[in-house]
C-alpha atoms as a PDB file:
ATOM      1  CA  UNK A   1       0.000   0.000   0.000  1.00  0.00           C
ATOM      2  CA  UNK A   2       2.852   2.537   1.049  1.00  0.00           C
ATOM      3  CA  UNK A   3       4.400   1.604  -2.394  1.00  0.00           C
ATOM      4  CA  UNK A   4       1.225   2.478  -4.375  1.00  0.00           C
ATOM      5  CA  UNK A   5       0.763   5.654  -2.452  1.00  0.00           C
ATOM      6  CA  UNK A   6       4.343   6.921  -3.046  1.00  0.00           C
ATOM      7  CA  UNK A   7       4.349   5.939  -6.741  1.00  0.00           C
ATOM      8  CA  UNK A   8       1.040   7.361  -7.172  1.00  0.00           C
ATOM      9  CA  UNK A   9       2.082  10.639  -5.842  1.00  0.00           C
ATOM     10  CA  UNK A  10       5.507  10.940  -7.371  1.00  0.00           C
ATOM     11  CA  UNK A  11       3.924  10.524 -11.200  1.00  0.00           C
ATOM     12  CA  UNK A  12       1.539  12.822  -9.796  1.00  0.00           C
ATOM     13  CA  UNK A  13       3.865  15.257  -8.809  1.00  0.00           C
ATOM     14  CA  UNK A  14       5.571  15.208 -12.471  1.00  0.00           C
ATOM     15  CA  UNK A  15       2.664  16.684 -14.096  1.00  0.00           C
ATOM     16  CA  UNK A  16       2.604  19.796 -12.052  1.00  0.00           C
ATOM     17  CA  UNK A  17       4.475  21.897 -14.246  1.00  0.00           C
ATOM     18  CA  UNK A  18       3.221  20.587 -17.258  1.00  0.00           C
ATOM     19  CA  UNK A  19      -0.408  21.186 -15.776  1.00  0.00           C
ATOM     20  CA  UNK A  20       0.776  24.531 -14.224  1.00  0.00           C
ATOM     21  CA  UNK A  21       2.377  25.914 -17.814  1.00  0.00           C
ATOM     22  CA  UNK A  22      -1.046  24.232 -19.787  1.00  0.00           C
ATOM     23  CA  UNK A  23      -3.575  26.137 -17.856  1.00  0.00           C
ATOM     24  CA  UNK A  24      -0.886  29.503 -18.092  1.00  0.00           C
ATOM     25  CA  UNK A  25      -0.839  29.376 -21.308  1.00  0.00           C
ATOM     26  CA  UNK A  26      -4.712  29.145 -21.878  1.00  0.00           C
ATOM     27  CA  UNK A  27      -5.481  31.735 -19.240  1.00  0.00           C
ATOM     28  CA  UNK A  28      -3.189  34.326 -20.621  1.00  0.00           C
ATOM     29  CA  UNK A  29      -5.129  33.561 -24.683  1.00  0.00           C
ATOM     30  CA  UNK A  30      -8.712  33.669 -22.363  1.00  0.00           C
ATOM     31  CA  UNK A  31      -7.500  37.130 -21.649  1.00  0.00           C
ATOM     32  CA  UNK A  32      -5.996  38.375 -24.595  1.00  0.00           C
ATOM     33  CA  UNK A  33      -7.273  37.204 -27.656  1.00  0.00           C
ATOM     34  CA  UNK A  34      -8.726  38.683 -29.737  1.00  0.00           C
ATOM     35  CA  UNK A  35     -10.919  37.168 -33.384  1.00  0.00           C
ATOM     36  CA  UNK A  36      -8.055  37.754 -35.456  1.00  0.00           C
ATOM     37  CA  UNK A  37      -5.588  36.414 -33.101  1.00  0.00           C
ATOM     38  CA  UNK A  38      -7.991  33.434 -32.458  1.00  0.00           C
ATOM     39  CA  UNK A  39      -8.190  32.816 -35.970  1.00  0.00           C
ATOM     40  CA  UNK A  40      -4.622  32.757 -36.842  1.00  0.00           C
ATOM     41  CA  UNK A  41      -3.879  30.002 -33.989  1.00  0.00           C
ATOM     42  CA  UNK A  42      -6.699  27.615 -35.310  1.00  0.00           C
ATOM     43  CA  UNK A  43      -5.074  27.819 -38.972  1.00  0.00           C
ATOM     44  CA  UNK A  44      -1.916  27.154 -37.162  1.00  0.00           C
ATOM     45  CA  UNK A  45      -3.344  23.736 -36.009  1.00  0.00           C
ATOM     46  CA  UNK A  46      -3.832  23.028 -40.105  1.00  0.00           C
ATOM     47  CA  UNK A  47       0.064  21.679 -39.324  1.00  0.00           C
ATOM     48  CA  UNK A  48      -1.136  20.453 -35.795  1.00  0.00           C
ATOM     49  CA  UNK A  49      -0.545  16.656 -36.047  1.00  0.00           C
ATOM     50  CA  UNK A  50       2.864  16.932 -37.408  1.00  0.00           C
ATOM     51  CA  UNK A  51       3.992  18.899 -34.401  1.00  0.00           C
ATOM     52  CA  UNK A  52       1.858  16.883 -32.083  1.00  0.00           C
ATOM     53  CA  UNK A  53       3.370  13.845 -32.914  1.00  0.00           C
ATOM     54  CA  UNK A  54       6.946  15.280 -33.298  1.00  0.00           C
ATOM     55  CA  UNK A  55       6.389  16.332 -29.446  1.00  0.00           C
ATOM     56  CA  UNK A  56       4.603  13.519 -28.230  1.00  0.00           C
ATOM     57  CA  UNK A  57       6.754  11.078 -28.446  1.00  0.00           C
ATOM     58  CA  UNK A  58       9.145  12.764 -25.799  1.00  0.00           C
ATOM     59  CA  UNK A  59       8.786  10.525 -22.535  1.00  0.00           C
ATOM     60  CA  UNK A  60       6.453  12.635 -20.407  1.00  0.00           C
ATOM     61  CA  UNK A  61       3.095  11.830 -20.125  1.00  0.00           C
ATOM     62  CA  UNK A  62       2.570  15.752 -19.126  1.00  0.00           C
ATOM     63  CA  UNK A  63       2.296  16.179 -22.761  1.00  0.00           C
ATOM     64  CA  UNK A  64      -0.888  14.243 -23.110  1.00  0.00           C
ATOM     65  CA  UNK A  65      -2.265  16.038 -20.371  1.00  0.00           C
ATOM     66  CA  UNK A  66      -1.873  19.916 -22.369  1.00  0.00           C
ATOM     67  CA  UNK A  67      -3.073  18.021 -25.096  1.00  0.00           C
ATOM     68  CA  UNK A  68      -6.142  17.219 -23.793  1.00  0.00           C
ATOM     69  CA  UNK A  69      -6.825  20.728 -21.834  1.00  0.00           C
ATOM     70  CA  UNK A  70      -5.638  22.624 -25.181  1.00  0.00           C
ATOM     71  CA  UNK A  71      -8.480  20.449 -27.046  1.00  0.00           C
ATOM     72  CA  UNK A  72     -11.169  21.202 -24.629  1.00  0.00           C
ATOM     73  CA  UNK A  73     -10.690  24.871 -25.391  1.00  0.00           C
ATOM     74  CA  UNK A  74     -10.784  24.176 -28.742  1.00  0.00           C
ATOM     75  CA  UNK A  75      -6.804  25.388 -28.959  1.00  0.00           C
ATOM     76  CA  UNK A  76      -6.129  22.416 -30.877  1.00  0.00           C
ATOM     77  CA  UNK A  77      -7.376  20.162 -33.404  1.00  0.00           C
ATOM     78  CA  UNK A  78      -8.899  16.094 -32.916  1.00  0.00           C
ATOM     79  CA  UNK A  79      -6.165  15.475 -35.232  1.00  0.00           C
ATOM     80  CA  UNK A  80      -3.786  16.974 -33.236  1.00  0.00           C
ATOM     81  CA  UNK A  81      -5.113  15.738 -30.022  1.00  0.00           C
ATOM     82  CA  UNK A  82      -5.459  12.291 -31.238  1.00  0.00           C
ATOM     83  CA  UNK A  83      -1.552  12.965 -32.927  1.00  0.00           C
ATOM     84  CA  UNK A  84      -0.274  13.523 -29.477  1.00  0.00           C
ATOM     85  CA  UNK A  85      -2.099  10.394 -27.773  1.00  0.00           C
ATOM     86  CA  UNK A  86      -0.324   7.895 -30.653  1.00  0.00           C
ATOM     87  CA  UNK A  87       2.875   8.923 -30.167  1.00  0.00           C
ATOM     88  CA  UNK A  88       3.200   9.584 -26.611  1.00  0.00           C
ATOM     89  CA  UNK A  89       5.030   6.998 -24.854  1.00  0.00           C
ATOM     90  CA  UNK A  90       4.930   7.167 -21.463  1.00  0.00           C
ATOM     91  CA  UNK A  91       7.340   4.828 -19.549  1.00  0.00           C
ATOM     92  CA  UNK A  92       8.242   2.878 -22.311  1.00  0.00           C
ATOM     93  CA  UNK A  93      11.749   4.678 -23.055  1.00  0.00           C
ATOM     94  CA  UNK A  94      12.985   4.833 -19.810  1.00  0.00           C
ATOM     95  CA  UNK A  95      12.779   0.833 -19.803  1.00  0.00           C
ATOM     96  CA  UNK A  96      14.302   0.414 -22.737  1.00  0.00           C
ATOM     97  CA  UNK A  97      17.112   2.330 -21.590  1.00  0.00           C
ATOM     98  CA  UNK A  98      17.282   0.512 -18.811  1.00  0.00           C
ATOM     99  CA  UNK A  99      16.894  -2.900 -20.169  1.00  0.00           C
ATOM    100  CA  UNK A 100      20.273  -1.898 -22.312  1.00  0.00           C
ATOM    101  CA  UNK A 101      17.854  -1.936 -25.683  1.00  0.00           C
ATOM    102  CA  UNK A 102      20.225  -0.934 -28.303  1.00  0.00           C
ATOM    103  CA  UNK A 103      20.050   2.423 -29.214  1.00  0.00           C
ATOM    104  CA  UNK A 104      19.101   1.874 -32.801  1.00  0.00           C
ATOM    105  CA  UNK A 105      16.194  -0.558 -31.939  1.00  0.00           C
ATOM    106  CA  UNK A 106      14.618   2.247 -29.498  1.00  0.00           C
ATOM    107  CA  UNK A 107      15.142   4.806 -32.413  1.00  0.00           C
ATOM    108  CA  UNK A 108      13.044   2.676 -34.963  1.00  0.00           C
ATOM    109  CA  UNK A 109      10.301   1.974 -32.753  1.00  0.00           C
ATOM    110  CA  UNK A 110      10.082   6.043 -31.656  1.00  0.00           C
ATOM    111  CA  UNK A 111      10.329   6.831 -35.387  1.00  0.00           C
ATOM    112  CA  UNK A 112       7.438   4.426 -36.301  1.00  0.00           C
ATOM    113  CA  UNK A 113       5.061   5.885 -33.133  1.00  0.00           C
ATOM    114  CA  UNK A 114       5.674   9.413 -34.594  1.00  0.00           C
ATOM    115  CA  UNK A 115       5.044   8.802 -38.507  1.00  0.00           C
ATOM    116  CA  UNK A 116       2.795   6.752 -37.169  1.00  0.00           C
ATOM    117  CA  UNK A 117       0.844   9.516 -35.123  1.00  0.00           C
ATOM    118  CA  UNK A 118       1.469  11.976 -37.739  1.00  0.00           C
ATOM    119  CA  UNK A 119       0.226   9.857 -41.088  1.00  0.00           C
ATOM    120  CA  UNK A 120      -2.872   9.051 -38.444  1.00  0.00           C
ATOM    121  CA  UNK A 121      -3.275  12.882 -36.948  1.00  0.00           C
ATOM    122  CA  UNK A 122      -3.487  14.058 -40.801  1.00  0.00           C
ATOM    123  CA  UNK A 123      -5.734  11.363 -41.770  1.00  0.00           C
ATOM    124  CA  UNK A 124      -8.620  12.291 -38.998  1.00  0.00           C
ATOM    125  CA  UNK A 125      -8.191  15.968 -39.823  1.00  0.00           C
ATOM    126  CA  UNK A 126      -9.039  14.865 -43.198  1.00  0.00           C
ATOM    127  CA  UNK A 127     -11.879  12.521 -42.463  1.00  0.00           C
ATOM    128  CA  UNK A 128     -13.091  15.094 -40.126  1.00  0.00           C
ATOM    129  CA  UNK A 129     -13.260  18.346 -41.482  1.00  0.00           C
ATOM    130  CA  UNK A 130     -13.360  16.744 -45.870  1.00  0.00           C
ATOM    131  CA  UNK A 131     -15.380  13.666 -45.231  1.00  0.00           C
ATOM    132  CA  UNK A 132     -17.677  14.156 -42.700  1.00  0.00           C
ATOM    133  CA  UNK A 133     -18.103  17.828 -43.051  1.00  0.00           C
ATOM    134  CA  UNK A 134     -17.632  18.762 -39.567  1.00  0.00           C
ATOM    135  CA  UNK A 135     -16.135  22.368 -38.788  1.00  0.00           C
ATOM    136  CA  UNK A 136     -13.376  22.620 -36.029  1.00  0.00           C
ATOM    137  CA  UNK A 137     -15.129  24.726 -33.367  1.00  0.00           C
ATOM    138  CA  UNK A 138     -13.815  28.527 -32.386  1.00  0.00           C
ATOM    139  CA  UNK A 139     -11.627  28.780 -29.811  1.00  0.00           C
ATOM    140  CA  UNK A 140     -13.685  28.882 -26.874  1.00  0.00           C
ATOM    141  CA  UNK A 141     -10.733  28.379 -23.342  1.00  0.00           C
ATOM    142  CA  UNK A 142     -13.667  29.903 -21.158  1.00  0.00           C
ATOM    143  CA  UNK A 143     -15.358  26.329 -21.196  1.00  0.00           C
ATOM    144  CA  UNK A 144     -12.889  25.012 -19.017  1.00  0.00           C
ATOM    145  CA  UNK A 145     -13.347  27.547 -16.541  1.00  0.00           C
ATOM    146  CA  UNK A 146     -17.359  26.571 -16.830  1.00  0.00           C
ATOM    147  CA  UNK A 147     -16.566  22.988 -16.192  1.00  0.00           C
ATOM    148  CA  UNK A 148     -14.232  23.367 -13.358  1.00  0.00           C
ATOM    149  CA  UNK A 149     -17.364  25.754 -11.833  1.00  0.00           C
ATOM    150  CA  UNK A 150     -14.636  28.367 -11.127  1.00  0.00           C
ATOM    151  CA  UNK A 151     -13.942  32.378 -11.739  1.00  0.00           C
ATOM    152  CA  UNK A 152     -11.485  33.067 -14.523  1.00  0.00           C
ATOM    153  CA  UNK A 153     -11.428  37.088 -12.931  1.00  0.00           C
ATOM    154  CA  UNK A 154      -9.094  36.462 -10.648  1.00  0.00           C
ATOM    155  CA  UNK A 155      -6.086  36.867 -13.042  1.00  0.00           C
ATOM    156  CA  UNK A 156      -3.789  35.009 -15.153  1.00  0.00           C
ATOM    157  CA  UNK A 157      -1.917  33.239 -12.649  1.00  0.00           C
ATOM    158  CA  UNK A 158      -4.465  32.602  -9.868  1.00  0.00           C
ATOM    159  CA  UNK A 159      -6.478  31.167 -12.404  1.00  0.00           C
ATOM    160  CA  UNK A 160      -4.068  29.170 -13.558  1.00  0.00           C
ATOM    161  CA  UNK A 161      -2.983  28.097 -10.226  1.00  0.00           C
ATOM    162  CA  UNK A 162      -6.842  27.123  -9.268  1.00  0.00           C
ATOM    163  CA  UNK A 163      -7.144  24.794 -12.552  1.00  0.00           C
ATOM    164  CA  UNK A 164      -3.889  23.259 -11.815  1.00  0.00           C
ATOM    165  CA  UNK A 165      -4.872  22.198  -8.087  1.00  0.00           C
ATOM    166  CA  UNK A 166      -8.089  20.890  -9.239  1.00  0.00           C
ATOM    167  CA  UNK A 167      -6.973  19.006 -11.888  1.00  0.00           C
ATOM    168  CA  UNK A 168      -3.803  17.962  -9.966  1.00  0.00           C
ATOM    169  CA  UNK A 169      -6.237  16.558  -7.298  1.00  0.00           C
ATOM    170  CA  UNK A 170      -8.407  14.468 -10.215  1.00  0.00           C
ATOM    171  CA  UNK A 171      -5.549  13.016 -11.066  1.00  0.00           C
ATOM    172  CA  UNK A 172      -4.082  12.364  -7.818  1.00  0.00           C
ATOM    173  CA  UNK A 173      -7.282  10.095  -6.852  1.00  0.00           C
ATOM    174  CA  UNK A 174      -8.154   8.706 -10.044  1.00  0.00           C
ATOM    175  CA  UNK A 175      -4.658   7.416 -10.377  1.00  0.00           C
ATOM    176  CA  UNK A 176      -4.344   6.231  -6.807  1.00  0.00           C
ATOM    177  CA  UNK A 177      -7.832   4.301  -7.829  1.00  0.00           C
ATOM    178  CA  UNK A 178      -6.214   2.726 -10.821  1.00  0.00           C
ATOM    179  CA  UNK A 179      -2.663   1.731  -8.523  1.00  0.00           C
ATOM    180  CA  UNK A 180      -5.026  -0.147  -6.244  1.00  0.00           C
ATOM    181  CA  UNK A 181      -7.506  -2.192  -8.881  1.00  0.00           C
ATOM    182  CA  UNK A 182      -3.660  -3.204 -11.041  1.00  0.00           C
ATOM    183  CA  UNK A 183      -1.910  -4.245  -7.663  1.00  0.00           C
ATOM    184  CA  UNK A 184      -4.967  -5.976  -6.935  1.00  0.00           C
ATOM    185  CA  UNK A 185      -5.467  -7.920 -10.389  1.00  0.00           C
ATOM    186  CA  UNK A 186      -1.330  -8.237 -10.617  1.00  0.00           C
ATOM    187  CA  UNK A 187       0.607  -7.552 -13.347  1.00  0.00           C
ATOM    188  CA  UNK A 188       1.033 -11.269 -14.076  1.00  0.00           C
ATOM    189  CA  UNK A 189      -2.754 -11.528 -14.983  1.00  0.00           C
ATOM    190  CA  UNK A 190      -2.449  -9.245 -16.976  1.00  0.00           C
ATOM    191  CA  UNK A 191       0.287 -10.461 -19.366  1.00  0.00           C
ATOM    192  CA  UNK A 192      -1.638 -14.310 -19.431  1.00  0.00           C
ATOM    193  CA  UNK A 193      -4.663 -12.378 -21.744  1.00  0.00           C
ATOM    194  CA  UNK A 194      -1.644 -11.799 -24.478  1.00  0.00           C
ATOM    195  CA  UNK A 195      -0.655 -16.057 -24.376  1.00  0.00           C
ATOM    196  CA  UNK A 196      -4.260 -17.296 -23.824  1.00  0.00           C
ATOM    197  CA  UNK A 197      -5.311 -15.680 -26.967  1.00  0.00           C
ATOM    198  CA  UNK A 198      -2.467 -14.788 -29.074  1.00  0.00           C
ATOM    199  CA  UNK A 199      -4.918 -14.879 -32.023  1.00  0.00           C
ATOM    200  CA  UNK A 200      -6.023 -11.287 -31.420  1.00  0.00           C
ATOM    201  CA  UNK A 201      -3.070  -9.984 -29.503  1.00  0.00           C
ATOM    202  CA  UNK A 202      -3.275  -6.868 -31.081  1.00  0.00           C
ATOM    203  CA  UNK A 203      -6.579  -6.170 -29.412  1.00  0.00           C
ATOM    204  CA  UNK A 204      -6.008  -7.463 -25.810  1.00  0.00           C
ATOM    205  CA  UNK A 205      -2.878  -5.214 -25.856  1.00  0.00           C
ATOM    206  CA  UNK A 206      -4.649  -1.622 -27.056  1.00  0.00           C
ATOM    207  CA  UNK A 207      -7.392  -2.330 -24.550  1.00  0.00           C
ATOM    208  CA  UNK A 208      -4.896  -2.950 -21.728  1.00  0.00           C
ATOM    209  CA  UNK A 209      -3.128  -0.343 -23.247  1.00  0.00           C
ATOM    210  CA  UNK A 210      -6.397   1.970 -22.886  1.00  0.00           C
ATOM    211  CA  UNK A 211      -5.790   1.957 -19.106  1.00  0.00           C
ATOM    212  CA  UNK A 212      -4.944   5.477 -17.783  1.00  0.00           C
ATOM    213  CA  UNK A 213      -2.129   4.358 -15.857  1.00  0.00           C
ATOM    214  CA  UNK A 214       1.730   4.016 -16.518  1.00  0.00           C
ATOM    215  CA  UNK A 215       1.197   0.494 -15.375  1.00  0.00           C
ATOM    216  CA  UNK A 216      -0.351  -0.600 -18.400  1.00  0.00           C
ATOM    217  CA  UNK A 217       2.690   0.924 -20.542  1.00  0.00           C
ATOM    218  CA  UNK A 218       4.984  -1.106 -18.151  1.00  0.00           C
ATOM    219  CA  UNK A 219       3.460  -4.525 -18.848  1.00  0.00           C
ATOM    220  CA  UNK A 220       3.206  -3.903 -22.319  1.00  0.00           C
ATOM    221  CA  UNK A 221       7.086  -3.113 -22.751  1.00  0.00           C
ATOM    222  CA  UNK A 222       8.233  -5.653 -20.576  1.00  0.00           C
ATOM    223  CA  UNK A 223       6.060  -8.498 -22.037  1.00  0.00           C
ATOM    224  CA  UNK A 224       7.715  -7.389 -25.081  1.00  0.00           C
ATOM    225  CA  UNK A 225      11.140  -7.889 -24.043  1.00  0.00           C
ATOM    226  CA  UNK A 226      10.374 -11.137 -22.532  1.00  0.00           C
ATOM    227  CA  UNK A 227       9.469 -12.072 -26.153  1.00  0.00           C
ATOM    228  CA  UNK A 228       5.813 -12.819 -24.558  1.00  0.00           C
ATOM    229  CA  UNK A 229       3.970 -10.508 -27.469  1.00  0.00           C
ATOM    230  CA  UNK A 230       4.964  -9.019 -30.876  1.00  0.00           C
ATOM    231  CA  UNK A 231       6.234  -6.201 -32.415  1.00  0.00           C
ATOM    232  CA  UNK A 232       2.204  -5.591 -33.724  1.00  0.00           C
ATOM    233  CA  UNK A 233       0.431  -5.940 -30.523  1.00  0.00           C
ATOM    234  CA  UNK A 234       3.336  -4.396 -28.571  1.00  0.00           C
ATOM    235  CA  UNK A 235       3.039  -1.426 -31.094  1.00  0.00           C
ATOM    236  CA  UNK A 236      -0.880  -1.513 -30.767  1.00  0.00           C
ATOM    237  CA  UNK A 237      -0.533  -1.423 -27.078  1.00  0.00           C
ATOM    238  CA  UNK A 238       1.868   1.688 -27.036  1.00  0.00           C
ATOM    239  CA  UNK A 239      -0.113   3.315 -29.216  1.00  0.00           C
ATOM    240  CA  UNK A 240      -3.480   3.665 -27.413  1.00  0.00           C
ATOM    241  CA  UNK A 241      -1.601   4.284 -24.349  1.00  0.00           C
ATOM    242  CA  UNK A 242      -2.127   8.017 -24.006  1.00  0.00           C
ATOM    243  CA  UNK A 243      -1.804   8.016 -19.648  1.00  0.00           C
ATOM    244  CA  UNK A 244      -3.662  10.388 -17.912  1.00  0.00           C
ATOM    245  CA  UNK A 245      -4.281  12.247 -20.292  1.00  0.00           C
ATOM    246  CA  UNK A 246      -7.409  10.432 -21.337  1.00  0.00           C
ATOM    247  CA  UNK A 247      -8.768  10.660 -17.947  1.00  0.00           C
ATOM    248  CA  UNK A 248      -8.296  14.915 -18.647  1.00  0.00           C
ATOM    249  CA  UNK A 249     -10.250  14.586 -22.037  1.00  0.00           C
ATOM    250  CA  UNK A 250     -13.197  13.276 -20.063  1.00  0.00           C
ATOM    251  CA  UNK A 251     -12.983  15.106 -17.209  1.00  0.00           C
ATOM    252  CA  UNK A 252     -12.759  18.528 -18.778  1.00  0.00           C
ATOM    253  CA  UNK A 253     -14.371  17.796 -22.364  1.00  0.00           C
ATOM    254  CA  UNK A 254     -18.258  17.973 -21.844  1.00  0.00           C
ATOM    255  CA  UNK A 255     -19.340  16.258 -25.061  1.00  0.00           C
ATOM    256  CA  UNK A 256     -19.018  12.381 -24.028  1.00  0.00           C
ATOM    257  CA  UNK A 257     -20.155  11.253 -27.843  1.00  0.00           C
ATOM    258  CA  UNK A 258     -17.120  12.908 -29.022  1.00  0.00           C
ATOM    259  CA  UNK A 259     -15.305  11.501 -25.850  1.00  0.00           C
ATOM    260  CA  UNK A 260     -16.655   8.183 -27.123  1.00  0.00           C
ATOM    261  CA  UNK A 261     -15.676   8.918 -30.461  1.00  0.00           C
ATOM    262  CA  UNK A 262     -12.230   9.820 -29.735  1.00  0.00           C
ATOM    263  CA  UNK A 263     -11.624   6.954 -27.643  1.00  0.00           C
ATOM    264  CA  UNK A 264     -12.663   4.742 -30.665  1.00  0.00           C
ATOM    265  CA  UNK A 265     -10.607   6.199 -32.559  1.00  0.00           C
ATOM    266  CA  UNK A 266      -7.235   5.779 -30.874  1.00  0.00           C
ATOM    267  CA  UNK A 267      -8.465   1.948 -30.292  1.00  0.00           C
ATOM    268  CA  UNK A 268      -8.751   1.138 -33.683  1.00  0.00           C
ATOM    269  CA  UNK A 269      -6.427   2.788 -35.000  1.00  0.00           C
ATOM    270  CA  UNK A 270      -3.825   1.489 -32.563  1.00  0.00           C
ATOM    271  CA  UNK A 271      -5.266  -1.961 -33.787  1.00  0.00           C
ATOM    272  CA  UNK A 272      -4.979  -1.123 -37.384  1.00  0.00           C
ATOM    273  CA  UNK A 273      -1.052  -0.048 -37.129  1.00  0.00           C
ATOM    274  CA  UNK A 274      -0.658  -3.144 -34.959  1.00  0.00           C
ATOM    275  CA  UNK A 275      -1.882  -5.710 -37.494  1.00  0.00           C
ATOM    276  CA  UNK A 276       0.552  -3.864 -40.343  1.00  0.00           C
ATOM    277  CA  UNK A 277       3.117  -4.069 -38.126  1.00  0.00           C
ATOM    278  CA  UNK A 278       2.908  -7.945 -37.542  1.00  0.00           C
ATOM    279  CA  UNK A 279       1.186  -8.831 -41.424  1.00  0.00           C
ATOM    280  CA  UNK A 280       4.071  -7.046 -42.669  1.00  0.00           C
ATOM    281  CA  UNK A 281       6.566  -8.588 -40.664  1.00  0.00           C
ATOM    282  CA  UNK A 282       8.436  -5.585 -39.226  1.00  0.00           C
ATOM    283  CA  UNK A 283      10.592  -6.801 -36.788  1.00  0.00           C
ATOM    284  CA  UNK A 284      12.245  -3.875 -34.015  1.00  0.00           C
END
């Protein structure tokens, strides 16, 4: 138990300033922009997906987390959004470094999440906005502010000091929630879905990969290098594995068909990618 509590509040603790900079950022555009400034930042996120998959894949979860409170203000793009979950990667470099991968193995698999994320990100802007029709909504930050039930008057950084505590503490227990349920179940359990049915490995490992946690990342990776899984379902599993930020997109996003939607998305596409990867016979 003292275990789960420290670990839960220590990966915590490392979104702060991610969180902190996130709401910052939003409070001082709430206050300050203007149409034509609003308008230039949403044709800006025309190129979203390629940077939000170049910057995803940088091991910090913190990064899904922006992502998510940037798309519920309508900062972002879904293509963006949904460019940043795909290539995030959570814990999965620091145990490759750790397990001695070789350097050029980690650098093929990173390379793959991002073009990966990007080709993807591009692909549901496209679908989105061409195929479907839809319009990317104006910028509208104040919504967060209406779904946290707080005062946005206070200033640029008290504001953005109030989000980040509230948010900080949603996190804090929802992750402390997940610690418990995964020590409970074991990590062990887990990994025995992947050889009971290797048939559809790919989607055992993005729905264990869905998890909100960093455990889920963990297991993934290190079934992986205990040559338990593939290269497709490990791939599929990294993927979908966005952390906490998922838990922000439904927390702070109001519509939950487009939550729905979203999470859908990431699932199938991280399946899709995952059953390339293994028909084609890509080996990391």
């Amino acid at each position: 138990m003292l275990d789960i509590i420290l670990d839960t509040c220590i990966d915590s603790v490392k979104l702060l300033p991610f969180l902190f900079l996130t709401y910052l950022v939003m409070e001082a555009l709430e206050h300050s922009t203007g149409k034509k400034l609003s308008k230039r930042i949403q044709n800006a996120g025309k190129v979203g997906p390629l940077w939000g998959g170049l910057l995803g894949v940088i091991p910090q979860c913190g990064f899904s987390v922006a992502a998510s409170s940037l798309y519920a203000g309508r900062v972002i793009t879904v293509g963006t959004l949904l460019a940043v979950f795909l290539s995030t990667s959570d814990e999965m470099l620091p145990i490759f470094i750790s397990e001695s991968v070789p350097a050029a193995t980690i650098f093929k698999i990173l390379a793959v999440k991002v073009i990966i994320a990007i080709l993807s990100g591009f692909l549901v802007e496209f679908v989105y906005v061409k195929l479907l029709k839809k319009k990317e909504e104006e910028m509208d930050i104040h919504v967060v502010c209406e779904e946290e039930h707080c005062s946005c008057e206070d200033g640029v950084l008290k504001s953005a000091f109030k989000h980040t505590i509230k948010i900080f503490v949603y996190i804090l227990l929802i992750s402390f929630a997940l610690n418990l349920l995964i020590g409970a179940i074991g990590e062990e359990h887990l990994a025995t879905l992947f050889s009971s049915v290797p048939v559809v490995g790919e989607l055992v490992a993005a729905l264990i990969g869905l998890i909100p946690n960093c455990a889920s990342s963990v297991v993934i990776t290190e079934l992986y290098l205990g040559g338990i899984i593939q290269a497709g379902a490990m791939m599929s599993g990294l993927l979908v594995n966005a952390g906490v930020g998922m838990l922000i997109l439904i927390r702070l996003n109001r519509n939950w068909k487009e939550n729905a939607a979203i999470v859908a998305t990431l699932y199938g596409l991280g399946v899709f990618w995952g059953i390339v990867i293994e028909c084609i016979g890509i080996v990391f």
